[in-house]
Protein backbone atom coordinates (compact mmCIF):
# COMPACT_ATOMS: atom_id res chain seq x y z
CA UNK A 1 0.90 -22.88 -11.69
CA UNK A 2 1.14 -26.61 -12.64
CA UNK A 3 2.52 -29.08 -10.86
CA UNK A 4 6.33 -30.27 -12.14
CA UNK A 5 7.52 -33.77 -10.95
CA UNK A 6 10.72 -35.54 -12.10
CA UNK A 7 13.74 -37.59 -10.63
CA UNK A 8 17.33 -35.57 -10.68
CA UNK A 9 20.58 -37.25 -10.16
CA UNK A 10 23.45 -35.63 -8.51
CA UNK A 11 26.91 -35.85 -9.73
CA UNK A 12 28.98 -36.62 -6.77
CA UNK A 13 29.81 -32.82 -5.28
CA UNK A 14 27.99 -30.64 -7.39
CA UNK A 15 25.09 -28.57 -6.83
CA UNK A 16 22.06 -29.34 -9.22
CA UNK A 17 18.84 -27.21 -8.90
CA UNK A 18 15.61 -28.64 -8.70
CA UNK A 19 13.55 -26.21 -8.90
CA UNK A 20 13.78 -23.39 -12.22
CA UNK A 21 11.71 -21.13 -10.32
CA UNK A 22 10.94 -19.97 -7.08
CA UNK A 23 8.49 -22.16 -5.08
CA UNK A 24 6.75 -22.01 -1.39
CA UNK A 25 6.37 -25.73 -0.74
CA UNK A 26 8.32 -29.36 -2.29
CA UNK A 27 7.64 -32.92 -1.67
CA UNK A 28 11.88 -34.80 -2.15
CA UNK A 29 12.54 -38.21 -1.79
CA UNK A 30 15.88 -39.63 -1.56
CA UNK A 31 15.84 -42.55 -3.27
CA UNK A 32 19.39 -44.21 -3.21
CA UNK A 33 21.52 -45.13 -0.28
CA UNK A 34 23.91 -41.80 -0.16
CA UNK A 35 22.78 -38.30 1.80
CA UNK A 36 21.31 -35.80 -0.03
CA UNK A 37 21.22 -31.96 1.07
CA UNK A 38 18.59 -29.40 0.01
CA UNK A 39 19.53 -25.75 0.51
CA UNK A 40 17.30 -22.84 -0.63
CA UNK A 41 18.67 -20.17 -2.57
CA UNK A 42 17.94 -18.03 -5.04
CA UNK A 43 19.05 -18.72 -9.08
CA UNK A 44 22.70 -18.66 -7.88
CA UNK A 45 24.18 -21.85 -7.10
CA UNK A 46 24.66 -21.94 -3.09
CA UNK A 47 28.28 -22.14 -1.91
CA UNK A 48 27.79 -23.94 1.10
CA UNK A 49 25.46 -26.43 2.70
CA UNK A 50 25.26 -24.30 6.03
CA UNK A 51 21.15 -24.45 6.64
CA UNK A 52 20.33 -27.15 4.23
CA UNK A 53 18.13 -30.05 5.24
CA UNK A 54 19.24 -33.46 5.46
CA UNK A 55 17.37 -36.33 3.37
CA UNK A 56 18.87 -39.38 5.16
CA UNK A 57 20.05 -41.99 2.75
CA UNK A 58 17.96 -44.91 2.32
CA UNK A 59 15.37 -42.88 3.38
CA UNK A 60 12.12 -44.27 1.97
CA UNK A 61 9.38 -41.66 2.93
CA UNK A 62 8.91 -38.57 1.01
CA UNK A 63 9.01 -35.29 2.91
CA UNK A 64 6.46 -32.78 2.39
CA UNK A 65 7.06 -29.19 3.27
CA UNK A 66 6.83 -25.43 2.54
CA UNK A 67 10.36 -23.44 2.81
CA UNK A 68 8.91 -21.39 5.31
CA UNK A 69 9.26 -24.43 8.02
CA UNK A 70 12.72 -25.30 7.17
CA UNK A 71 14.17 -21.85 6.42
CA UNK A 72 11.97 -19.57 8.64
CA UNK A 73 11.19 -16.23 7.36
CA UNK A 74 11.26 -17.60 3.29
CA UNK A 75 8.76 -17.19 1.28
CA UNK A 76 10.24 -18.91 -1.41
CA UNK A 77 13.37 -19.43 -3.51
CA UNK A 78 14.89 -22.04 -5.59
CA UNK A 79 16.04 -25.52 -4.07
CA UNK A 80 18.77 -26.93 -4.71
CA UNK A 81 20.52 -30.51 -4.19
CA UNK A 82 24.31 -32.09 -3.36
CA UNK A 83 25.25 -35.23 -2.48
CA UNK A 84 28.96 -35.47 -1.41
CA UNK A 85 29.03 -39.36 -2.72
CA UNK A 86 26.46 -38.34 -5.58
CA UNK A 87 22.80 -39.36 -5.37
CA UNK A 88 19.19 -38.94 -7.30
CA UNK A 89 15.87 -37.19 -5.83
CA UNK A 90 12.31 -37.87 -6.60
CA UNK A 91 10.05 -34.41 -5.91
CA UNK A 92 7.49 -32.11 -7.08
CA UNK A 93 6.17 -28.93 -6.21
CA UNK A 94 3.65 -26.72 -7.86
């Protein structure tokens, strides 16, 4: 599978996914000063942010990590990204 990279803004309050098919591992960045939650789920925009992880705002280290660490049991599914105040995410995954 090759590697995809980008940077995704977030509208303030709206889901955006990251990912357009199902991974096992990302590297996300937040790179502006508002929090940004990922949530795993499958093509279907998630309808809450119950489970997601917290990239801290300001935040300037990357986090590495398979889905299986944050959301125990997956092995794999779609991420996807909200930030209440809006936001933008550097990541990639392979």
């Amino acid at each position: 599978m090759a590697k995809t990279q980008g940077t995704t803004d977030f509208p303030p309050g709206v889901w955006v996914m990251l990912t357009s098919e199902d991974v096992v591992a990302i590297r996300a960045q937040n790179v502006t000063y508002n929090d940004v939650w990922l949530q795993r789920s499958t093509p279907v925009e998630p309808d809450s942010i119950d489970g997601a992880v917290l990239l801290l705002r300001g935040w300037g280290l990357a986090a590495s990590f398979t889905l299986d660490e944050c959301w125990p049991g997956a092995d794999g599914g779609r991420i996807w990204g909200f930030a209440p105040a809006g936001g933008k995410v550097s990541f990639s995954h392979a």
